[in-house]
C-alpha atoms as a PDB file:
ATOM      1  CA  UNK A   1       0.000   0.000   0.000  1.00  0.00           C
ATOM      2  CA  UNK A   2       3.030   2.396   1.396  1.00  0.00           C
ATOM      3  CA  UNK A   3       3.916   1.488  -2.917  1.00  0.00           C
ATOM      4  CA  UNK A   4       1.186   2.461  -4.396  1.00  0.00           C
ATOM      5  CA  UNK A   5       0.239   5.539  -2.223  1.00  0.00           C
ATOM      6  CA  UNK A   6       4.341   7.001  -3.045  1.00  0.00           C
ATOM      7  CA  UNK A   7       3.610   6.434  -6.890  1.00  0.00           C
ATOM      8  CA  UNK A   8      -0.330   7.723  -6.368  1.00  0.00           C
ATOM      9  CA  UNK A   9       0.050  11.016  -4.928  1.00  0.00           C
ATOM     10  CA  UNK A  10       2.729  12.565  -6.960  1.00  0.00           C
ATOM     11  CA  UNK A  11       0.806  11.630  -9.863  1.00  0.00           C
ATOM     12  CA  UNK A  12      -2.440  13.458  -8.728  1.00  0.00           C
ATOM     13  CA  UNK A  13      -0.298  16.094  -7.787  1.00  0.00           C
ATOM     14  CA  UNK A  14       1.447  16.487 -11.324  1.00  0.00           C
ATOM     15  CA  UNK A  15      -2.111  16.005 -12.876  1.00  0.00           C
ATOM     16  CA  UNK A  16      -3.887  18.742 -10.594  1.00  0.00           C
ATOM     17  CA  UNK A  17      -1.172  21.341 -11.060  1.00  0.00           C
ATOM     18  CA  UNK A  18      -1.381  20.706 -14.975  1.00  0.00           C
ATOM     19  CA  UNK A  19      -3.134  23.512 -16.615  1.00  0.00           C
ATOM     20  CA  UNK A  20      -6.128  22.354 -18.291  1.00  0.00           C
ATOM     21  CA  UNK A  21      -8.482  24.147 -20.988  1.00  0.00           C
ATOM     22  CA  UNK A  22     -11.722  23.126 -20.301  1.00  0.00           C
ATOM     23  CA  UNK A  23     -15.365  23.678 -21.593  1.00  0.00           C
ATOM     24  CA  UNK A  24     -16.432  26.705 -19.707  1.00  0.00           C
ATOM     25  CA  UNK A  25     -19.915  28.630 -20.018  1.00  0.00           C
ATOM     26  CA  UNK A  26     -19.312  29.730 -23.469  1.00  0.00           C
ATOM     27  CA  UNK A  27     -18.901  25.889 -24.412  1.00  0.00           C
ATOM     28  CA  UNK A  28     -16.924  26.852 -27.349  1.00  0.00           C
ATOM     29  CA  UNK A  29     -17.806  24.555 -30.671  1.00  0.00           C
ATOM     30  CA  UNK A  30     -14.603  22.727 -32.311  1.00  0.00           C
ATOM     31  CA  UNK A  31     -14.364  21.410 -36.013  1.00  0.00           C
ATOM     32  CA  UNK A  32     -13.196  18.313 -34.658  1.00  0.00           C
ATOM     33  CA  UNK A  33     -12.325  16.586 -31.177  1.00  0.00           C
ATOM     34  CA  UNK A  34      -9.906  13.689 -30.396  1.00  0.00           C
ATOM     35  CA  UNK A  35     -10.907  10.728 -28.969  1.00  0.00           C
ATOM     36  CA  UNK A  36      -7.784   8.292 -28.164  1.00  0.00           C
ATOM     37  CA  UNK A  37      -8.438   4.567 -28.194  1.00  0.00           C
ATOM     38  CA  UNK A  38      -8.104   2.108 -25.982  1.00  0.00           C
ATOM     39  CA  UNK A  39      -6.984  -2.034 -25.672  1.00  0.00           C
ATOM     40  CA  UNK A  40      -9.904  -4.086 -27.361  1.00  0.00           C
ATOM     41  CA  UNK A  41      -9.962  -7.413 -26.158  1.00  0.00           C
ATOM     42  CA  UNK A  42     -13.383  -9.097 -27.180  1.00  0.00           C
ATOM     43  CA  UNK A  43     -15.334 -11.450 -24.436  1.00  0.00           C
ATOM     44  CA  UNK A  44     -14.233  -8.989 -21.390  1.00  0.00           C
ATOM     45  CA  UNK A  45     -16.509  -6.650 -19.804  1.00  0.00           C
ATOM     46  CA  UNK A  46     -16.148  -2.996 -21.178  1.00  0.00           C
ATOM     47  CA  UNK A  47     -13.819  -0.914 -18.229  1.00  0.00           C
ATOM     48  CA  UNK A  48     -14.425   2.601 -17.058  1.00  0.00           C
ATOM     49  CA  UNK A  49     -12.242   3.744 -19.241  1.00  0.00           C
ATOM     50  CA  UNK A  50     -13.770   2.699 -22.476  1.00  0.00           C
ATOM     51  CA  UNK A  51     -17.677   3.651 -20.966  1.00  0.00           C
ATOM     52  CA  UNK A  52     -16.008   7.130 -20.179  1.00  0.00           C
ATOM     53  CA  UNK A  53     -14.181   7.979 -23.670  1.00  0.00           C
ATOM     54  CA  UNK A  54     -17.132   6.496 -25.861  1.00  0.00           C
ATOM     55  CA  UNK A  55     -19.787   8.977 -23.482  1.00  0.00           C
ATOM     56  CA  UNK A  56     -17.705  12.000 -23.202  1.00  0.00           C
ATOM     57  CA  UNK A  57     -17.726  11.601 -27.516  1.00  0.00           C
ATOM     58  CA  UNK A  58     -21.042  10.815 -27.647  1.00  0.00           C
ATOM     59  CA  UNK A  59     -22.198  13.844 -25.605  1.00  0.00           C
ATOM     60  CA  UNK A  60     -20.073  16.266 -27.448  1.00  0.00           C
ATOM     61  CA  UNK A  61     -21.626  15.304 -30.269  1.00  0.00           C
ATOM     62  CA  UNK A  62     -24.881  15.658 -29.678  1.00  0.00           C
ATOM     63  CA  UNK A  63     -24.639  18.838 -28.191  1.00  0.00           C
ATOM     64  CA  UNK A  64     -23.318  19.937 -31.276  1.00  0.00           C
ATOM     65  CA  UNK A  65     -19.826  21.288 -30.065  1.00  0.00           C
ATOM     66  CA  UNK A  66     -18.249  19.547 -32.403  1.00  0.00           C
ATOM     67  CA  UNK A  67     -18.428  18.565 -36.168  1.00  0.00           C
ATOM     68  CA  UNK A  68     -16.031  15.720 -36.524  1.00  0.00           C
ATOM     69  CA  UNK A  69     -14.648  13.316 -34.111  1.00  0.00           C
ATOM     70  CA  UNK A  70     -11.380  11.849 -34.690  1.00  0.00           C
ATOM     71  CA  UNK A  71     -10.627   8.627 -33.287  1.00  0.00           C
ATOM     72  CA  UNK A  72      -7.180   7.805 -32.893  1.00  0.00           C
ATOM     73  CA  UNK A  73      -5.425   4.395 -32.041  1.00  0.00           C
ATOM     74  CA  UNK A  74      -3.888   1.251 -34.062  1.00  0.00           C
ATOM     75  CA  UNK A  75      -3.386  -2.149 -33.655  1.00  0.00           C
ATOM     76  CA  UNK A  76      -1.210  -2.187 -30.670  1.00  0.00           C
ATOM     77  CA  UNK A  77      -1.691  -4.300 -27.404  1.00  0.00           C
ATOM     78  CA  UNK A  78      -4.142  -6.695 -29.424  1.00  0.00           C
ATOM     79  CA  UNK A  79      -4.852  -7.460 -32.758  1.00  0.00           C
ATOM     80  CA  UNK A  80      -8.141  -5.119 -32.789  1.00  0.00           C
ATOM     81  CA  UNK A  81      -7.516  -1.357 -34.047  1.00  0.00           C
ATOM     82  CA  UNK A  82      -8.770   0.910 -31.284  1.00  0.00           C
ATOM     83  CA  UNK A  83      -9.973   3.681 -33.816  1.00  0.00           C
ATOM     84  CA  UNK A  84     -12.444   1.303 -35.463  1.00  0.00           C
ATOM     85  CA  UNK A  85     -14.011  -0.783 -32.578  1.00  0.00           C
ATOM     86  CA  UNK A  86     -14.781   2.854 -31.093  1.00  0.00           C
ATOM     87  CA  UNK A  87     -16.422   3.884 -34.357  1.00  0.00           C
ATOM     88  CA  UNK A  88     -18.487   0.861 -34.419  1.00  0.00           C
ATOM     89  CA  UNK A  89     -19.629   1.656 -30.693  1.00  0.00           C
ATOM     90  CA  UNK A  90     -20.591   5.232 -31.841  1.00  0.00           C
ATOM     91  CA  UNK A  91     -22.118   4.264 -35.124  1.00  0.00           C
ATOM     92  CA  UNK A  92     -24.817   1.888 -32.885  1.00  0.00           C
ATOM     93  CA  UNK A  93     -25.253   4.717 -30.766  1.00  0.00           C
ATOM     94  CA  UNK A  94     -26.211   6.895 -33.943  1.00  0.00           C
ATOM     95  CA  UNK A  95     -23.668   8.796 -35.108  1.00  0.00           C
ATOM     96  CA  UNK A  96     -23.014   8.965 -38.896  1.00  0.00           C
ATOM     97  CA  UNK A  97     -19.551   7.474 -40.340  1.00  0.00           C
ATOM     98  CA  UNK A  98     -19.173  10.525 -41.869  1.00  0.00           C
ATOM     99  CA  UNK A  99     -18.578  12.083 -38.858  1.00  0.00           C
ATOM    100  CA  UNK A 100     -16.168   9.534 -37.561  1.00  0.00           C
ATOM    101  CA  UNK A 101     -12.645  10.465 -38.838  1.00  0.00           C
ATOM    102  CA  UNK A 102     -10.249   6.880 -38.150  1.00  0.00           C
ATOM    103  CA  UNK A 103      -6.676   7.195 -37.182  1.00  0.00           C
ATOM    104  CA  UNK A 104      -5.030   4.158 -37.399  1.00  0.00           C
ATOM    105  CA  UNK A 105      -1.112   4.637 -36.544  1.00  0.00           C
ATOM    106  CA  UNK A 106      -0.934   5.829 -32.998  1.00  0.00           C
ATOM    107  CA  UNK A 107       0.716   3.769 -30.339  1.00  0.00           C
ATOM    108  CA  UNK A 108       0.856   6.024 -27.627  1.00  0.00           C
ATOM    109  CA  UNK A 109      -1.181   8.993 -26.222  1.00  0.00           C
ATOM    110  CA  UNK A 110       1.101  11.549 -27.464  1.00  0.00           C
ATOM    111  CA  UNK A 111       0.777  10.040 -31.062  1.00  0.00           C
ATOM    112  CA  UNK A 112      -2.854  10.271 -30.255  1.00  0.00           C
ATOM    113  CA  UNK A 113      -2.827  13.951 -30.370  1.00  0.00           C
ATOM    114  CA  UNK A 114       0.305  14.214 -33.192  1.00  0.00           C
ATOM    115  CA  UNK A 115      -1.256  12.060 -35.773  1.00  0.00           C
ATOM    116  CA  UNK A 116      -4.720  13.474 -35.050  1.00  0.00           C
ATOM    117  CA  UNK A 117      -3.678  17.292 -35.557  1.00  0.00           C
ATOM    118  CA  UNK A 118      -1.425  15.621 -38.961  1.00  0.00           C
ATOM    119  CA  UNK A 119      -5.149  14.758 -40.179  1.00  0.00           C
ATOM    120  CA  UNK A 120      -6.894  18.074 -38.624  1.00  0.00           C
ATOM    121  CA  UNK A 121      -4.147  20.351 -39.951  1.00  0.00           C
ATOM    122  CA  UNK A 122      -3.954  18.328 -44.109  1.00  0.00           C
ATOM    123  CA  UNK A 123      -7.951  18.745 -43.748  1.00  0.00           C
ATOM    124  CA  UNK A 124      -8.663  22.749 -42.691  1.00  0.00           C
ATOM    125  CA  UNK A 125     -10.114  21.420 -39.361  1.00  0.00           C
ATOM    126  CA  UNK A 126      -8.675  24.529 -37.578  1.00  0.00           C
ATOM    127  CA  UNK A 127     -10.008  24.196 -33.984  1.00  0.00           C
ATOM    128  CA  UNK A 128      -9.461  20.757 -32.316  1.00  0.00           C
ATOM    129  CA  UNK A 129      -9.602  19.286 -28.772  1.00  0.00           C
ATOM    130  CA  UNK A 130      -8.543  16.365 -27.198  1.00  0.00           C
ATOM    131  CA  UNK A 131     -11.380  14.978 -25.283  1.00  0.00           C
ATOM    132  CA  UNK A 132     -10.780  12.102 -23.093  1.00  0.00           C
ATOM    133  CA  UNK A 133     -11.126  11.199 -19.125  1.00  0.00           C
ATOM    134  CA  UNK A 134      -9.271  14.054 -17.069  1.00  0.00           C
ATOM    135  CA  UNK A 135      -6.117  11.575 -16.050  1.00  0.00           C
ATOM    136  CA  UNK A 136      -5.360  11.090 -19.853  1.00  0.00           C
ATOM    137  CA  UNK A 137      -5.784  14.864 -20.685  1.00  0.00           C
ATOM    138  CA  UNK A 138      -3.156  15.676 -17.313  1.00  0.00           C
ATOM    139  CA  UNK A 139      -0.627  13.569 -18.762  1.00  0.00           C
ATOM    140  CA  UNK A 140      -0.190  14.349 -22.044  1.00  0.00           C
ATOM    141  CA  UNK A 141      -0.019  17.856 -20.775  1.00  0.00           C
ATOM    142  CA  UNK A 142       1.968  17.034 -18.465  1.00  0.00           C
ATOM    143  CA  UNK A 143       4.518  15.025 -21.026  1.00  0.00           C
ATOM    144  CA  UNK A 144       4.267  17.135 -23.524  1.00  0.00           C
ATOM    145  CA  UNK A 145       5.287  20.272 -21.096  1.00  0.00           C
ATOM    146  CA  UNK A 146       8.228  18.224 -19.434  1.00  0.00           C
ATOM    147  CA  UNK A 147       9.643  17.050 -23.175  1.00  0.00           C
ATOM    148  CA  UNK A 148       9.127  20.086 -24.948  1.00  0.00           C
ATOM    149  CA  UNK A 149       5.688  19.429 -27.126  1.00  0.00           C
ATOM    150  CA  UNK A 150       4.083  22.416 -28.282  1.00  0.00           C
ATOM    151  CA  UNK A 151       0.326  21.772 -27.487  1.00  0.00           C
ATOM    152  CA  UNK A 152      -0.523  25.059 -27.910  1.00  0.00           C
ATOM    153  CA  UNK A 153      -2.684  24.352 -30.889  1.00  0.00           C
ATOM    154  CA  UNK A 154      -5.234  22.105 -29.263  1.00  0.00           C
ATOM    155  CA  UNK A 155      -7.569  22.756 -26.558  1.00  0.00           C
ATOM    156  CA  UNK A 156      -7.936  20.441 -23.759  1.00  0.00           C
ATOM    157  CA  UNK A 157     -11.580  18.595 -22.524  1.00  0.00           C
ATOM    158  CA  UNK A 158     -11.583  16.272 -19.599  1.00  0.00           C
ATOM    159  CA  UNK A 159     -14.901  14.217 -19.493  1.00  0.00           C
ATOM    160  CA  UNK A 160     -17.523  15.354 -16.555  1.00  0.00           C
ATOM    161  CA  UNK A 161     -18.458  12.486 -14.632  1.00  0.00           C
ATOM    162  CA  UNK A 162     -22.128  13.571 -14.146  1.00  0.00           C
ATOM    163  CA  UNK A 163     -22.712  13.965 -17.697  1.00  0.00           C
ATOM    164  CA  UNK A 164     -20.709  10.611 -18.801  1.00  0.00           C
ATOM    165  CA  UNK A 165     -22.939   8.974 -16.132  1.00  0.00           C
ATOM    166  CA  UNK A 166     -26.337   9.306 -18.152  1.00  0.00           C
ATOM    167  CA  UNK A 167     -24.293   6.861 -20.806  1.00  0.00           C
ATOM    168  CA  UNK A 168     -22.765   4.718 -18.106  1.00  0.00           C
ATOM    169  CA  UNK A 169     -24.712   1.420 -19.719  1.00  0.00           C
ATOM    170  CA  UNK A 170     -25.958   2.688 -22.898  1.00  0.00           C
ATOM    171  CA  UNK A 171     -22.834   0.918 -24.606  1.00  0.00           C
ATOM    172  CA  UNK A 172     -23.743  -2.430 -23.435  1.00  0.00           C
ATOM    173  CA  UNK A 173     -24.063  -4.229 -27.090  1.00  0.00           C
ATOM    174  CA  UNK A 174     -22.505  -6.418 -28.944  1.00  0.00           C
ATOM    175  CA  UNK A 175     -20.281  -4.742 -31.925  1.00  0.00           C
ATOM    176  CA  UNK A 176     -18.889  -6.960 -35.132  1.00  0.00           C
ATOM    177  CA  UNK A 177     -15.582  -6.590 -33.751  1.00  0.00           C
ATOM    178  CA  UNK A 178     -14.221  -8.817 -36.081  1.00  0.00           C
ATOM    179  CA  UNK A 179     -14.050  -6.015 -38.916  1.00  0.00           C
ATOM    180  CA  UNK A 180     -11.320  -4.640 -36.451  1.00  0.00           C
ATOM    181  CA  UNK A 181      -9.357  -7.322 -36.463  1.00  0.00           C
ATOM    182  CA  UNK A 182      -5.532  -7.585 -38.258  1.00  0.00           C
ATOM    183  CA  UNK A 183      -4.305 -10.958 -38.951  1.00  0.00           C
ATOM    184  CA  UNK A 184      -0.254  -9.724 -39.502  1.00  0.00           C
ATOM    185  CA  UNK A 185      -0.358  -8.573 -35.704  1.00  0.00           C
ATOM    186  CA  UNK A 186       2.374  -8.344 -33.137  1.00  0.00           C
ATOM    187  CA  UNK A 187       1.758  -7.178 -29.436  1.00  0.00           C
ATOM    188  CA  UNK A 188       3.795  -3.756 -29.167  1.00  0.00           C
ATOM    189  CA  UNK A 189       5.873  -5.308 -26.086  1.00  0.00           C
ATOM    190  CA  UNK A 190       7.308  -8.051 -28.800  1.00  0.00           C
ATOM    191  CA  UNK A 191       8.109  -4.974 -31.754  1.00  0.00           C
ATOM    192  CA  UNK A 192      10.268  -2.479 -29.080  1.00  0.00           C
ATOM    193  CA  UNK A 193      11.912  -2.885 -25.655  1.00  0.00           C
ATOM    194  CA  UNK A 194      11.165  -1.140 -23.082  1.00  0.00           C
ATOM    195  CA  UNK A 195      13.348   1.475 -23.673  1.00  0.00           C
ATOM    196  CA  UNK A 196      12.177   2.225 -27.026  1.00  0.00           C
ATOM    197  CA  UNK A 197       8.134   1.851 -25.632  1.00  0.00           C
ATOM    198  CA  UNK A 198       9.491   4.912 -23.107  1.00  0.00           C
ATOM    199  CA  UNK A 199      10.664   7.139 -25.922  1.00  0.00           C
ATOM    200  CA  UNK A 200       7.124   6.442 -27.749  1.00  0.00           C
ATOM    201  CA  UNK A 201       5.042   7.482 -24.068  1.00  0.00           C
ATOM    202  CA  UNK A 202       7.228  10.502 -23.991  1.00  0.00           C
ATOM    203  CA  UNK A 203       6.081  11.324 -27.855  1.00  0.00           C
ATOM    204  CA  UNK A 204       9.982  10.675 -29.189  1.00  0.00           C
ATOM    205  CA  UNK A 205       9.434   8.309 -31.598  1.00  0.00           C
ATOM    206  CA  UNK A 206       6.528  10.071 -33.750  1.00  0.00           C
ATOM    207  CA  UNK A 207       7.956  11.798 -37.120  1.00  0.00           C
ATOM    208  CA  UNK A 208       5.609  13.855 -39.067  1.00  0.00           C
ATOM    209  CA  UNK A 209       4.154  11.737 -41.992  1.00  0.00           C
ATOM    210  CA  UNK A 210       3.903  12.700 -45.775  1.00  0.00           C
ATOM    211  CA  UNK A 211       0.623  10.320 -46.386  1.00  0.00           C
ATOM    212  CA  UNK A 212      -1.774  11.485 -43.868  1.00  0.00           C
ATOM    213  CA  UNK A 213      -5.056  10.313 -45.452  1.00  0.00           C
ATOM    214  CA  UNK A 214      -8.488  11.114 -44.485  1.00  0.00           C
ATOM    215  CA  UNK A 215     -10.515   8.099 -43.633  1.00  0.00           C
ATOM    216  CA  UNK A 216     -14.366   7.230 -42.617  1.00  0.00           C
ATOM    217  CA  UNK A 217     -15.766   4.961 -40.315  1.00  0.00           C
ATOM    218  CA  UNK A 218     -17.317   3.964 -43.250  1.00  0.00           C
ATOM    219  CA  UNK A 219     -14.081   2.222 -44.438  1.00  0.00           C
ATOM    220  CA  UNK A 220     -14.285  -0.213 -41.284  1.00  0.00           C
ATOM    221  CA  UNK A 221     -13.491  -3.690 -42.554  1.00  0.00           C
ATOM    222  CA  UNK A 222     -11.738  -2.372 -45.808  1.00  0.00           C
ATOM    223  CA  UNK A 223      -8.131  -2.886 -44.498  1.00  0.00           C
ATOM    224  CA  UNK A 224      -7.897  -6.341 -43.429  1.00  0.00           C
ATOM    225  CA  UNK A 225      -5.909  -8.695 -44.652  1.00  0.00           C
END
């Protein structure tokens, strides 16, 4: 316990002291918002994590602060790309695929927001947040203002628990998860050691790409192999 406590509190300390950009009265309106993914692994009961990510998107959405929702996240603890089991979740819930902008090559939550702003930034979507559960949105922050990331170019919206709470069990359905799934698929802790895996947490290992391509939800199931 004595452990976990010493590696607890500094964290919420870091996170707290982070400045974040929130959704205030004016509830500004972006042309897009981030959503980063999450491990899929089919069979398990959906975490907190996933219920909170899915919500907080959903909500934006229909509250019409925001036209496009980009969600961001490969292949990379299992063989299920992050970016299109969340767009399958959100196109049950209502949302069109044409609304649903996949990233597919992020690894780590830093590459999360880097790819994302390479799609925003090819695409005239000029005002972009990240919107994800307040511990993610502290420690990108927090990473990207310890290892030198400029950030300045995307706004910051940790989910509110009392809104996310209306959705708590409305994603409770089955998805054809299967259209995610990449047969040519190794776990990221067999492709880079663990040094290598730090340099990609602390957003060292993304280099800006020349074939950023815009891609719908619609495309889901396209891909495989």
């Amino acid at each position: 316990m004595k452990r976990f406590l010493s590696y607890l509190i500094p964290a919420l300390i870091l996170i707290t002291s982070v400045q974040i950009t929130s959704a205030k009265d004016a509830k500004p309106t972006y042309d897009a918002i981030i959503i980063p993914g999450f491990p899929y692994s089919p069979g398990e009961k959906m975490n907190a994590i996933y219920r909170m990510r899915l919500a907080w998107a959903y909500e934006l959405y229909q509250q019409g602060r925001t036209e496009h929702i980009i969600l961001s996240g490969g292949a990379v603890h299992t063989p299920y790309v992050e970016a299109e089991i969340f767009a399958m979740y959100l196109m049950e819930m209502g949302v069109p695929a044409d609304v649903l902008i996949l990233e597919r090559n992020a690894e780590h939550s830093m590459e999360n927001v880097f790819y994302s702003m390479e799609i925003a930034e090819k695409y005239g979507l000029e005002k972009v947040a990240v919107a994800t559960d307040m511990w993610q949105a502290g420690m990108i922050q927090m990473i990207g203002s310890i290892h030198g990331h400029d950030l300045s170019n995307v706004d910051f919206l940790p989910a509110k628990f009392s809104i996310v709470n209306r959705y708590w069990k409305s994603f409770e359905f089955d998805i054809d998860h299967q259209l995610a799934y990449r047969n040519e698929f190794t776990p990221l802790v067999e492709r880079k050691d663990k040094d290598m895996r730090k340099l990609g947490t602390h957003g060292h290992l993304w280099k800006p790409s020349e074939c950023v391509e815009l891609s719908l939800a619609s495309e889901i199931g396209a891909a495989n192999n």
